[in-house]
Protein backbone atom coordinates (compact mmCIF):
# COMPACT_ATOMS: atom_id res chain seq x y z
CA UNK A 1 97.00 80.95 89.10
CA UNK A 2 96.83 78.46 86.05
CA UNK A 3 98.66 75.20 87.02
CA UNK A 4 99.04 72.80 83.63
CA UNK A 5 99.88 69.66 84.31
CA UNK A 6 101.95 68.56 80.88
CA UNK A 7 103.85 65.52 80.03
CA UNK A 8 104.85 65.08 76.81
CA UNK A 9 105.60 62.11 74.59
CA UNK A 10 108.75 61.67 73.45
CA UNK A 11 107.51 59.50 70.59
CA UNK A 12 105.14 62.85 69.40
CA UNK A 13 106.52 66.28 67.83
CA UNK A 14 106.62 68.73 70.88
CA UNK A 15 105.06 71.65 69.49
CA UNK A 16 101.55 70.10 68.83
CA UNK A 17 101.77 68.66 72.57
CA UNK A 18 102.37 71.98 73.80
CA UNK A 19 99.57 73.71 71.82
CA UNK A 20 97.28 71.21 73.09
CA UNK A 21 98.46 71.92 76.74
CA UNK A 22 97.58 75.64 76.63
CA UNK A 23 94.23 75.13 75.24
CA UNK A 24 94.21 74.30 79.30
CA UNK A 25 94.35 78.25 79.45
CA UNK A 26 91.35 79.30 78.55
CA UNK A 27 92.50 82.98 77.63
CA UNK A 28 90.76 85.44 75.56
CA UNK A 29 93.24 86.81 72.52
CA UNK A 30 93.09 89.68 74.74
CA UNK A 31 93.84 88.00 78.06
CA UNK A 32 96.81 86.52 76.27
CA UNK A 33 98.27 89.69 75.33
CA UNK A 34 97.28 91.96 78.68
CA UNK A 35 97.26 89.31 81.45
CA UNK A 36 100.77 89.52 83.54
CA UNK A 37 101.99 85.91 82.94
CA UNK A 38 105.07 84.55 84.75
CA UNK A 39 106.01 81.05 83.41
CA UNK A 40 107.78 78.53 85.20
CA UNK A 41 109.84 76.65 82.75
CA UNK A 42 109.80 72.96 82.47
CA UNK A 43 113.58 71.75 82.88
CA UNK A 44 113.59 69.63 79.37
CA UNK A 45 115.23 72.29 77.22
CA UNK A 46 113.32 71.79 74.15
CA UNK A 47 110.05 72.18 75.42
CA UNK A 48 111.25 75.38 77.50
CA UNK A 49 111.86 76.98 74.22
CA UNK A 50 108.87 75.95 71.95
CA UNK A 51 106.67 77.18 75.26
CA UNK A 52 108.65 80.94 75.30
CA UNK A 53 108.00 80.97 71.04
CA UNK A 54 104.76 79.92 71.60
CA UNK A 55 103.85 82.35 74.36
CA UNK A 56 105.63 84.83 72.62
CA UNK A 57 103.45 84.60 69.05
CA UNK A 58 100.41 84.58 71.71
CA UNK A 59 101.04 87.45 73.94
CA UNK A 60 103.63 88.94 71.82
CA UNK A 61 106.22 90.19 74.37
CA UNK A 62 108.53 86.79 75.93
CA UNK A 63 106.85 86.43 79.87
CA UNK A 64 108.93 86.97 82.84
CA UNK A 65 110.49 83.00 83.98
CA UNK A 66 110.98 82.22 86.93
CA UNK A 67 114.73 80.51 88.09
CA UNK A 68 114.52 78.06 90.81
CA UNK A 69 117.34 76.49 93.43
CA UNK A 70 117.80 73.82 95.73
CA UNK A 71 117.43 74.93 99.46
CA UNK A 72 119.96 74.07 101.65
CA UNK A 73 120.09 71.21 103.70
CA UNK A 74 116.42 70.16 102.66
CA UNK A 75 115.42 66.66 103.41
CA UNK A 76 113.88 65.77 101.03
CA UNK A 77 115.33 68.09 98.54
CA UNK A 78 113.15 70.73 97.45
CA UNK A 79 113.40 73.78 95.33
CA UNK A 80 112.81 77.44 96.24
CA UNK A 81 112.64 80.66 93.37
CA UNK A 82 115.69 81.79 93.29
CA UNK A 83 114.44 84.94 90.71
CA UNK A 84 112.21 86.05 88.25
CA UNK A 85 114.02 86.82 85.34
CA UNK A 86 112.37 89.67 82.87
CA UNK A 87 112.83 88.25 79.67
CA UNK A 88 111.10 91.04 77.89
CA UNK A 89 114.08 93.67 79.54
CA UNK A 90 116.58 91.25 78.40
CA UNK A 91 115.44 91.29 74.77
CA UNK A 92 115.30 95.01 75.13
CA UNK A 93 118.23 95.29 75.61
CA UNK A 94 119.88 93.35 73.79
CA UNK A 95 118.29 94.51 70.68
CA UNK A 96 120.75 97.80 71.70
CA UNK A 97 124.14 95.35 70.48
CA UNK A 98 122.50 95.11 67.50
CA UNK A 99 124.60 96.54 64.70
């Protein structure tokens, strides 16, 4: 497991800040495209989606995510995976409502 600790600067352009945060991964160009990633998505939407274009262009297939949830009753609250959600399969298809 590869655990990046980010935090970006609002006052900075995102992308840049999140290239600079996967140089944390040291990958081979081949790691990047066989290695099974699963990504768990930061919650400011922005960066979530430079990260899945920039993973994408890297491995090029989108990584499974991850979906978390609250658990119930928790004191204090904490967060369980709720799913991993195959982004690849969901491309897939929907590429087949394509006209």
């Amino acid at each position: 497991m590869i655990a990046l600790a980010i935090q970006f600067s609002h006052d900075e352009p995102f992308l840049p800040q999140l290239q600079q945060a996967l140089t944390q991964a040291t990958f081979s160009p081949e790691q990047w495209q066989t290695a099974p990633i699963i990504v768990n998505l930061p919650s400011f939407n922005y960066i979530s989606a430079l990260a899945l274009a920039e993973l994408h262009g890297r491995m090029g297939y989108f990584p499974p995510i991850i979906r978390m949830k609250p658990v119930q009753g928790a004191m204090p609250p904490r967060f369980e995976v709720a799913e991993v959600i195959n982004l690849q399969a969901v491309r897939d298809e929907a590429r087949k409502q394509r006209f």
